[in-house]
Protein backbone atom coordinates (compact mmCIF):
# COMPACT_ATOMS: atom_id res chain seq x y z
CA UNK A 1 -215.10 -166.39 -53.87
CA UNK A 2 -214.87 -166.26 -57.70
CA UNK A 3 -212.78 -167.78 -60.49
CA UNK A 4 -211.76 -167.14 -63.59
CA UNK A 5 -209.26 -168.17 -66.85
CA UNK A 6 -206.63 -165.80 -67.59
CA UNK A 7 -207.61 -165.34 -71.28
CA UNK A 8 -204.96 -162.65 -71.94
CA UNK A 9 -201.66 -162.43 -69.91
CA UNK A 10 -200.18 -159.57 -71.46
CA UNK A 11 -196.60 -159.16 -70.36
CA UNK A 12 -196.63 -160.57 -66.61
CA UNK A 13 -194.61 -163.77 -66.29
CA UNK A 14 -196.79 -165.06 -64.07
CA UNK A 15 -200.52 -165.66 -65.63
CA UNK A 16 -200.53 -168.06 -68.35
CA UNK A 17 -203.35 -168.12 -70.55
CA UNK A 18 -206.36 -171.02 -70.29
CA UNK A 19 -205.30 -171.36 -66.44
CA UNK A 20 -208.01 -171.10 -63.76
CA UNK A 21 -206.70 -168.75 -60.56
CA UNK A 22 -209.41 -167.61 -57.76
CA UNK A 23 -209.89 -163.89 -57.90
CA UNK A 24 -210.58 -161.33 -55.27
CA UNK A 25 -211.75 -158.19 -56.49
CA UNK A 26 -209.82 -155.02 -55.56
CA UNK A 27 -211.76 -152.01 -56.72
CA UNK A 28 -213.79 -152.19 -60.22
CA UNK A 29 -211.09 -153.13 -62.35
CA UNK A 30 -208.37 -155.11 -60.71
CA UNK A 31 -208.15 -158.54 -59.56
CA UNK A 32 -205.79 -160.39 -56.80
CA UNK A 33 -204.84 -163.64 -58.32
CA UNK A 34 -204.34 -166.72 -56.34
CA UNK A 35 -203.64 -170.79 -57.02
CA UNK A 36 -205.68 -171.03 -53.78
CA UNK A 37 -208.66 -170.09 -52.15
CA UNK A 38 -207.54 -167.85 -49.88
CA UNK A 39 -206.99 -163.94 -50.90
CA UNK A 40 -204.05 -163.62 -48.46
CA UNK A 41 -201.68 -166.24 -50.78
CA UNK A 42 -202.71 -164.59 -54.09
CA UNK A 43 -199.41 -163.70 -56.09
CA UNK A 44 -200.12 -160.39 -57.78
CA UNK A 45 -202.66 -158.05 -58.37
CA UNK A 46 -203.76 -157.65 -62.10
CA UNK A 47 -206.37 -155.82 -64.18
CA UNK A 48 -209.84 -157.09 -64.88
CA UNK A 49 -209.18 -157.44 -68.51
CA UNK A 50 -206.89 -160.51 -67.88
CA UNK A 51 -209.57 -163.00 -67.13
CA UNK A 52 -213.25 -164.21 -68.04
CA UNK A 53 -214.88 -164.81 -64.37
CA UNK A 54 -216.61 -168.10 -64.77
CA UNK A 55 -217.95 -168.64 -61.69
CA UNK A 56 -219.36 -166.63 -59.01
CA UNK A 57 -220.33 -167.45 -55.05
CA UNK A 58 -221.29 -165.23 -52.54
CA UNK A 59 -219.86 -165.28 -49.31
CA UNK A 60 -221.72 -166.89 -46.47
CA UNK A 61 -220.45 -165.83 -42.99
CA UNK A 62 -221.36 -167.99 -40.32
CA UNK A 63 -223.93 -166.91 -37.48
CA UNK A 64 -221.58 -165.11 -34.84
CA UNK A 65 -225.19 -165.05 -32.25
CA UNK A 66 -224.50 -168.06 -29.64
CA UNK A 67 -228.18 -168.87 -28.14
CA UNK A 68 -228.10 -169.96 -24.17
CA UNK A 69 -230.72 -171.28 -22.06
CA UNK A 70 -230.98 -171.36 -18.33
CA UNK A 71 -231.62 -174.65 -17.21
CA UNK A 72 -232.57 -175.43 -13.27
CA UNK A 73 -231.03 -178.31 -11.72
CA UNK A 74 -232.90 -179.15 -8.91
């Protein structure tokens, strides 16, 4: 996940400048914008020159491996 202000909106209606959107990166210099943290609600796809990326996670996935263990009844 990542954020980021839109510091120049250029002529989309949509961005407005100071406003914080979560990006998801889509090659080297484009961005999908969303108003939530989810990349499948963003609401346009915009260059990389549009915002200042202030803050950076990486993804953790979550373990997939379930452990078992054989226990005897009796």
């Amino acid at each position: 996940m990542m954020q980021g202000i839109c510091i120049d909106k250029g002529d989309t209606l949509t961005l407005q400048e100071g406003k914080k959107y979560f990006l998801f990166p889509n090659g080297e210099n484009h961005f999908y914008a969303s108003r939530f943290n989810s990349k499948r609600s963003h609401f346009g796809c915009y260059r990389a020159k549009h915002f200042e990326v202030i803050q950076e996670e990486e993804e953790t996935k979550p373990e997939t491996e379930v452990k078992f263990e054989q226990l005897a009844l009796f």
